[in-house]
C-alpha atoms as a PDB file:
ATOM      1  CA  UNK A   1     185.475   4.843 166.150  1.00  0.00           C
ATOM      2  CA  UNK A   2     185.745   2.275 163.490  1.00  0.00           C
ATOM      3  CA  UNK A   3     183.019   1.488 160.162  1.00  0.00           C
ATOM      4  CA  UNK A   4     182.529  -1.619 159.308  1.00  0.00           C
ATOM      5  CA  UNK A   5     184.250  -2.639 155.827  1.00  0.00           C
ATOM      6  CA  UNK A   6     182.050  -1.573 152.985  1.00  0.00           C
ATOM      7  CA  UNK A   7     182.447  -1.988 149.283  1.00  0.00           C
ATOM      8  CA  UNK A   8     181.414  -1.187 145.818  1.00  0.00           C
ATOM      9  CA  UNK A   9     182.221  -1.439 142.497  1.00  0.00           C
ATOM     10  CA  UNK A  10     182.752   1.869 140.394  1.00  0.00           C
ATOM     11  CA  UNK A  11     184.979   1.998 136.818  1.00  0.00           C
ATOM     12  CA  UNK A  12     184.810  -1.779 136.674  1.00  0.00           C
ATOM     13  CA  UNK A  13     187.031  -1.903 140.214  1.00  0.00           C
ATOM     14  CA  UNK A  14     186.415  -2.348 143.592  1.00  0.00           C
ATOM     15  CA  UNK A  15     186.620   0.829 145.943  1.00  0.00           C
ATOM     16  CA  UNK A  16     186.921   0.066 149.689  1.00  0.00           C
ATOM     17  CA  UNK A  17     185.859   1.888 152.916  1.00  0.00           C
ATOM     18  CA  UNK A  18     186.436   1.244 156.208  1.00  0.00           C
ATOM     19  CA  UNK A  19     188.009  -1.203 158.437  1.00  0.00           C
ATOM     20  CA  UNK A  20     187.298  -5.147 157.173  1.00  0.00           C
ATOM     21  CA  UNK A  21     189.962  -6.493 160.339  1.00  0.00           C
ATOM     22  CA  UNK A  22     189.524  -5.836 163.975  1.00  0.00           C
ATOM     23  CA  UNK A  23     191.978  -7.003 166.447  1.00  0.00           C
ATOM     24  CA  UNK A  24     191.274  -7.960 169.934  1.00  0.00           C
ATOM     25  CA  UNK A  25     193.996  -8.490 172.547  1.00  0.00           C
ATOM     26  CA  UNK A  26     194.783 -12.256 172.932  1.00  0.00           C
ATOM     27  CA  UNK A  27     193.757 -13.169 176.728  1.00  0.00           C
ATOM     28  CA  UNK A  28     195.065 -16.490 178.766  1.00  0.00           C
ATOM     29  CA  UNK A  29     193.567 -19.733 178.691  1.00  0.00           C
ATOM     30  CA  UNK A  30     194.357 -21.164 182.285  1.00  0.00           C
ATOM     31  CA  UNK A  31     193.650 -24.707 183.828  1.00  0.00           C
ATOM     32  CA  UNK A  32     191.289 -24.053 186.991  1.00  0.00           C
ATOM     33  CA  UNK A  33     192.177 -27.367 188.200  1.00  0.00           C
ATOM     34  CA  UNK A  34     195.876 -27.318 188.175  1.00  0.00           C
ATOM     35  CA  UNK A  35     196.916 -23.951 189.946  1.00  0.00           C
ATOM     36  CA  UNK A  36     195.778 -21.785 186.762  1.00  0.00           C
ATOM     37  CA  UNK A  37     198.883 -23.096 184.674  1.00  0.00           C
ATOM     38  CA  UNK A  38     198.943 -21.126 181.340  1.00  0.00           C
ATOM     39  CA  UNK A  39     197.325 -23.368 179.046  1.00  0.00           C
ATOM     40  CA  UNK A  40     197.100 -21.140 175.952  1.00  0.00           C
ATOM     41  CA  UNK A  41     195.658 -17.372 174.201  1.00  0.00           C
ATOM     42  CA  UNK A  42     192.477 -16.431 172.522  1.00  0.00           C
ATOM     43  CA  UNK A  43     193.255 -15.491 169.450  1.00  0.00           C
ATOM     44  CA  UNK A  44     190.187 -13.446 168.716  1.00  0.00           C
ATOM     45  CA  UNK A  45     189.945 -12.005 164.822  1.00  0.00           C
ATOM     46  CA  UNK A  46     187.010 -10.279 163.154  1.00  0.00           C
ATOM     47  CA  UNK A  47     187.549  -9.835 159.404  1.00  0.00           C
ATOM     48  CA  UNK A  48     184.607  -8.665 156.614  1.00  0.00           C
ATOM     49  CA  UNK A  49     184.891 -10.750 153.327  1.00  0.00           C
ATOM     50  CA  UNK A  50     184.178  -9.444 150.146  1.00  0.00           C
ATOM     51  CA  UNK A  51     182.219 -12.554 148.513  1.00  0.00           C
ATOM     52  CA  UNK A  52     181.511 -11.887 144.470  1.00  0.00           C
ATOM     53  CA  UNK A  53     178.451 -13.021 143.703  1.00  0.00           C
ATOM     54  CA  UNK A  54     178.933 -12.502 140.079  1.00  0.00           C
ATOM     55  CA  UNK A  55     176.428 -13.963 137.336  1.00  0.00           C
ATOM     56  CA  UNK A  56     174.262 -15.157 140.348  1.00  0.00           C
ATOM     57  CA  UNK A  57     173.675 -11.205 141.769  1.00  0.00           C
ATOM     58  CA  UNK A  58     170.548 -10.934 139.755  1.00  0.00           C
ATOM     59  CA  UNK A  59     168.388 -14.048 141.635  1.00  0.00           C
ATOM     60  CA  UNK A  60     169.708 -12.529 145.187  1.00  0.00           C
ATOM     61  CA  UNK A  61     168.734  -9.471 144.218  1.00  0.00           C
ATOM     62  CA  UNK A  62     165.587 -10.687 142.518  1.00  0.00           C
ATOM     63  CA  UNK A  63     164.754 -12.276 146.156  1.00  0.00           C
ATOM     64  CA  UNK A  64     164.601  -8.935 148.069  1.00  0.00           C
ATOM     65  CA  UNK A  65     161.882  -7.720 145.926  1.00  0.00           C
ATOM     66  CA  UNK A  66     160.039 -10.540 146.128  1.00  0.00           C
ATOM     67  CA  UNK A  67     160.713 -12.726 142.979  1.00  0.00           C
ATOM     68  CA  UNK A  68     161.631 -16.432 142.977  1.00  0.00           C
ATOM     69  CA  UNK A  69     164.069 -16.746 139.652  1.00  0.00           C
ATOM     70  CA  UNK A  70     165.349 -19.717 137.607  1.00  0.00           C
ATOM     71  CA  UNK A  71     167.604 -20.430 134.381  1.00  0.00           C
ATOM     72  CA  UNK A  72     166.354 -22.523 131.362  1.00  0.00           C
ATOM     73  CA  UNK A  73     168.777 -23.908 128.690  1.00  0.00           C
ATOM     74  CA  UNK A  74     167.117 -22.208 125.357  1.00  0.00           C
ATOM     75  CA  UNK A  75     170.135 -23.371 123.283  1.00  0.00           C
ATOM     76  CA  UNK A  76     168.347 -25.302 119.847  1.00  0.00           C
ATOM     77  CA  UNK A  77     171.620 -27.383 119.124  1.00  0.00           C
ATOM     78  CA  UNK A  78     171.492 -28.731 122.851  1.00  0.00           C
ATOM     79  CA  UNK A  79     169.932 -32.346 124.256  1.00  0.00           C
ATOM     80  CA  UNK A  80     168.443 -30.845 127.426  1.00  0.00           C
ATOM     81  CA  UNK A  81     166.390 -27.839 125.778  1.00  0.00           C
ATOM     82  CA  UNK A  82     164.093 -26.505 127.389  1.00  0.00           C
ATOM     83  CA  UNK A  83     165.460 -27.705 131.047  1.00  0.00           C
ATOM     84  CA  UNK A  84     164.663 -25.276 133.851  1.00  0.00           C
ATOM     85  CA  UNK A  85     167.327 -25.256 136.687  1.00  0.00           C
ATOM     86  CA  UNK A  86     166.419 -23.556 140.365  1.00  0.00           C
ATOM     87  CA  UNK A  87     169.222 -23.266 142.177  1.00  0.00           C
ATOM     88  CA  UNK A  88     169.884 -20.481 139.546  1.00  0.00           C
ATOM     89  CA  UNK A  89     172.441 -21.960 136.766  1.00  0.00           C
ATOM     90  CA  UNK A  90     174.590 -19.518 134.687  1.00  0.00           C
ATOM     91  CA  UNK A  91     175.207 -22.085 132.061  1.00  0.00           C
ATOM     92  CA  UNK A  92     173.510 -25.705 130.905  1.00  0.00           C
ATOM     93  CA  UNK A  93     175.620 -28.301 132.803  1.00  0.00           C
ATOM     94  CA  UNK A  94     175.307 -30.389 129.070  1.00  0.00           C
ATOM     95  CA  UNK A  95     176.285 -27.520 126.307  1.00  0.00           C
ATOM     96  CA  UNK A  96     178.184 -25.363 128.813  1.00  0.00           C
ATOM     97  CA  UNK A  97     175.845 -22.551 126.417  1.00  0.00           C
ATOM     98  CA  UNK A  98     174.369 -19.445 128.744  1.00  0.00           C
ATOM     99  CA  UNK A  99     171.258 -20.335 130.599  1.00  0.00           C
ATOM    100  CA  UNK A 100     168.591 -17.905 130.231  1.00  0.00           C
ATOM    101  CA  UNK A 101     167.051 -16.012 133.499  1.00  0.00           C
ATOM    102  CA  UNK A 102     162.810 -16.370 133.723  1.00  0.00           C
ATOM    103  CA  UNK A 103     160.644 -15.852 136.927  1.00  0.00           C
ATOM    104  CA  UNK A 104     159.857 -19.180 138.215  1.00  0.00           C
ATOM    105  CA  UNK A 105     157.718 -17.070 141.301  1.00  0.00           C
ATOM    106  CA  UNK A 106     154.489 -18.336 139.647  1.00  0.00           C
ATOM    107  CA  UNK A 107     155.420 -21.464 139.122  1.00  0.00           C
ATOM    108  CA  UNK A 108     156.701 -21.998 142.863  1.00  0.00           C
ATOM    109  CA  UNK A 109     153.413 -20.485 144.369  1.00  0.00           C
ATOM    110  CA  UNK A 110     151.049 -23.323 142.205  1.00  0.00           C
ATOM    111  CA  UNK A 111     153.263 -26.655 142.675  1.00  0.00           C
ATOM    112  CA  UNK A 112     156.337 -26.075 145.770  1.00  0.00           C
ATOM    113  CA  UNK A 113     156.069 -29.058 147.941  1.00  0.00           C
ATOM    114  CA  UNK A 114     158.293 -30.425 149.748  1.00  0.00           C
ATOM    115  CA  UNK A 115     160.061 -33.589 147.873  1.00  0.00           C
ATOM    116  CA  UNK A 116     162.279 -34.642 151.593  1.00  0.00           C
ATOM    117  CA  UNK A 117     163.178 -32.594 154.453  1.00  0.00           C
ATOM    118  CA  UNK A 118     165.242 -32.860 157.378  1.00  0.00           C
ATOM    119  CA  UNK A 119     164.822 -31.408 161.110  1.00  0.00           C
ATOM    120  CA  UNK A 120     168.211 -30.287 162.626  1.00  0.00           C
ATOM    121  CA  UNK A 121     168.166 -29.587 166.630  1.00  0.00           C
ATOM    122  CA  UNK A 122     171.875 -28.358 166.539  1.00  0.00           C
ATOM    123  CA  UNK A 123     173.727 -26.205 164.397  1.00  0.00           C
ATOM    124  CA  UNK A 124     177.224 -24.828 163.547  1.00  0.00           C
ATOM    125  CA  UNK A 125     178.684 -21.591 164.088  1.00  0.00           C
ATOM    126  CA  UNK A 126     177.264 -18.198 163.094  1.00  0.00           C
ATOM    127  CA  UNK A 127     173.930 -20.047 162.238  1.00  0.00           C
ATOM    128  CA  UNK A 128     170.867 -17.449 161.834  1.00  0.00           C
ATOM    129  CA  UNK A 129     168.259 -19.772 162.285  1.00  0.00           C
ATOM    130  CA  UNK A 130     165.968 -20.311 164.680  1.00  0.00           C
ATOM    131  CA  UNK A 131     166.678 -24.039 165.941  1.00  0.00           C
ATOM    132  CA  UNK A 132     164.929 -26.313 164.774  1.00  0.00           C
ATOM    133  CA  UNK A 133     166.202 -25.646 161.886  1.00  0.00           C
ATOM    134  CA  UNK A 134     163.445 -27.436 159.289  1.00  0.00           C
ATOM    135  CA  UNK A 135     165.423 -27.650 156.028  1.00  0.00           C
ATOM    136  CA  UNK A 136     163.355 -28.679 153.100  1.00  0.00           C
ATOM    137  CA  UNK A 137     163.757 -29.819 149.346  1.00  0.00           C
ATOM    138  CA  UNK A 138     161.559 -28.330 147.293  1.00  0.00           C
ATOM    139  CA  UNK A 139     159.630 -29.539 144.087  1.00  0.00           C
ATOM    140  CA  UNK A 140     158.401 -27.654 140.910  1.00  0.00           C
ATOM    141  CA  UNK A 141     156.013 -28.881 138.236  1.00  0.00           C
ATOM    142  CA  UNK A 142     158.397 -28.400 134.898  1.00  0.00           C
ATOM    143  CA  UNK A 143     161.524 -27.617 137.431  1.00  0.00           C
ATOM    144  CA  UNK A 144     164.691 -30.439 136.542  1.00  0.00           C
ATOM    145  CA  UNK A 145     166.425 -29.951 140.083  1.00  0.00           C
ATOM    146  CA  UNK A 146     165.771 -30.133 143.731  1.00  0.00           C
ATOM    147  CA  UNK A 147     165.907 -26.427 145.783  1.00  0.00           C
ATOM    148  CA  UNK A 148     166.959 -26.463 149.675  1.00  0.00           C
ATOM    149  CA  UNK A 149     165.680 -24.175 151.730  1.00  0.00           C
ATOM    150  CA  UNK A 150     163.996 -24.174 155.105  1.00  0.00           C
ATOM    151  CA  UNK A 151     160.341 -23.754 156.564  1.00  0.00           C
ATOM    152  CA  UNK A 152     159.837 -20.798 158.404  1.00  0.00           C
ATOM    153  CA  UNK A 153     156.198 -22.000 159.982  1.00  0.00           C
ATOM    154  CA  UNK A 154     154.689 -25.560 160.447  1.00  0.00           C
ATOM    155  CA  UNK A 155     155.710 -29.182 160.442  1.00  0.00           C
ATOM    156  CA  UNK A 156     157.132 -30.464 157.180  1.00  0.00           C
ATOM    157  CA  UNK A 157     155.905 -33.042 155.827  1.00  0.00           C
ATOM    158  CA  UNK A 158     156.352 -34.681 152.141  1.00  0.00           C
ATOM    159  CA  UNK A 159     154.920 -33.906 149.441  1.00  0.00           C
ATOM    160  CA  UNK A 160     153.002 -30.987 151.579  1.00  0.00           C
ATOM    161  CA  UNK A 161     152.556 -27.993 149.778  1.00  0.00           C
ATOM    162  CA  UNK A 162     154.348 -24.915 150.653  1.00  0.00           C
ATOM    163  CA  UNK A 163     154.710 -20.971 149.417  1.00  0.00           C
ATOM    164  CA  UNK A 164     157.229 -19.060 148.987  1.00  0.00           C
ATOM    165  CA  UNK A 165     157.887 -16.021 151.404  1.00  0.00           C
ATOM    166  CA  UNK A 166     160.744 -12.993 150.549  1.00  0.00           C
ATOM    167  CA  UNK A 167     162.621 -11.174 153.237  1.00  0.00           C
ATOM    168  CA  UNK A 168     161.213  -8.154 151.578  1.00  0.00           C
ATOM    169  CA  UNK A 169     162.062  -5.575 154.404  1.00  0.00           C
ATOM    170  CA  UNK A 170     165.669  -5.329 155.910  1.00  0.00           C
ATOM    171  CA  UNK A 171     167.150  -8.449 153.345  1.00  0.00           C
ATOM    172  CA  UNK A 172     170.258  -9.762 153.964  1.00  0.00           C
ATOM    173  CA  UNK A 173     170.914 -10.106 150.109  1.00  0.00           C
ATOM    174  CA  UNK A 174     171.261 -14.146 150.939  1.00  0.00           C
ATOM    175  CA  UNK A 175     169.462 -17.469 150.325  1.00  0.00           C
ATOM    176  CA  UNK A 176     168.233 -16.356 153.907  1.00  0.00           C
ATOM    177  CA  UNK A 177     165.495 -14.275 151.941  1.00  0.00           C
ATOM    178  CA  UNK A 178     164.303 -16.654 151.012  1.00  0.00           C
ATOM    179  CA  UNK A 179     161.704 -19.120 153.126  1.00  0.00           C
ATOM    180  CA  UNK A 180     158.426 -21.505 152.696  1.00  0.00           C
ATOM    181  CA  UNK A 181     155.307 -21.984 154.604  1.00  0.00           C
ATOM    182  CA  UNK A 182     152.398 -24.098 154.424  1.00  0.00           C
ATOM    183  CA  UNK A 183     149.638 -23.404 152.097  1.00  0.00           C
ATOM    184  CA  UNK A 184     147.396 -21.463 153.665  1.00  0.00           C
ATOM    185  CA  UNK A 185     149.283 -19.367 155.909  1.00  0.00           C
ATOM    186  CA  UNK A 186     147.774 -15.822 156.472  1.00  0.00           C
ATOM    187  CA  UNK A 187     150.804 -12.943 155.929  1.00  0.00           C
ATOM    188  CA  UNK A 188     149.847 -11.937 159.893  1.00  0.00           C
ATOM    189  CA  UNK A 189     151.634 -15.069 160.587  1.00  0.00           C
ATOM    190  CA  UNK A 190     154.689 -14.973 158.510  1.00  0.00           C
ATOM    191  CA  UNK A 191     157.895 -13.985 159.789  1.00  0.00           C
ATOM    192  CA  UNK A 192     158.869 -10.746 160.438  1.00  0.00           C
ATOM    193  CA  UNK A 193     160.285  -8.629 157.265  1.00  0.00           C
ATOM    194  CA  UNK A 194     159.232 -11.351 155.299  1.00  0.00           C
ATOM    195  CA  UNK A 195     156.167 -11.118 152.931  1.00  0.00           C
ATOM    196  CA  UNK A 196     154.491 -13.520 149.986  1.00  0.00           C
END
């Protein structure tokens, strides 16, 4: 029996274990309507990436136990001082100068709402989500840039107010941890694994 590719990182290299490809015999694709004339194969493939989140480990991370986190430019010789970026930015986009990492959890639970949002009835392959999916763009007080996500409970609506929820228990180490909900939702209601 096979084990599912698994990796980590020890002496500043990556040590791998298990199998990451899984082949599947190719069957016949046949025309039912012409005398089951060979049409084509499957070509069926299951492969594991490795996918590096480097600099950005820390705000996935940060999600699982709860905490929303952002990067501010601190840099004194730069225009933009002071500018707090969520989607988590390693560096200032104007002085290319290291962004620093602060908790922007607080922040998000007094002023997220929901700047636009868009309802999507169909998705693409190896979606998660429950359909419809409800993606939202969130808003911060103080916050420079826009955050997508999606809304785990309610209808959007803009400029409603929403809180953050963490895929606390059983995380999938992805933006997937994180979700919003209306103001006001009781935890009995939130999704399961997830928490405020």
């Amino acid at each position: 029996m096979s084990m599912f590719g698994q990796v980590f990182v020890k002496d500043n290299k990556y040590k791998i274990k298990g199998d990451f490809h899984h082949l599947t015999p190719n069957t016949p694709i046949r025309d039912a309507d012409d005398g089951w004339k060979l049409l084509g194969v499957t070509n069926p493939r299951d492969m594991t990436y490795m996918h590096s989140y480097g600099g950005e480990a820390i705000f996935f991370e940060s999600l699982s136990q709860g905490k929303l986190l952002a990067t501010r430019c601190d840099n004194s010789g730069c225009g933009t001082r002071g500018t707090t970026y969520i989607p988590f930015r390693i560096h200032c986009p104007d002085c290319l100068g290291k962004n620093s990492i602060i908790d922007l959890t607080a922040v998000a639970r007094k002023s997220a709402r929901i700047h636009t949002f868009m309802v999507c009835e169909r998705s693409g392959a190896f979606n998660l989500l429950d359909k419809p999916i409800k993606f939202i763009n969130i808003e911060f007080d103080g916050v420079a840039t826009i955050l997508m996500s999606y809304l785990s409970l309610g209808e959007p609506k803009f400029g409603m107010r929403v809180l953050p929820i963490f895929k606390t228990s059983g995380p999938t180490f992805t933006i997937l941890d994180l979700s919003w909900v209306p103001e006001g939702t009781p935890q009995e209601q939130l999704p399961e694994g997830f928490t405020f």
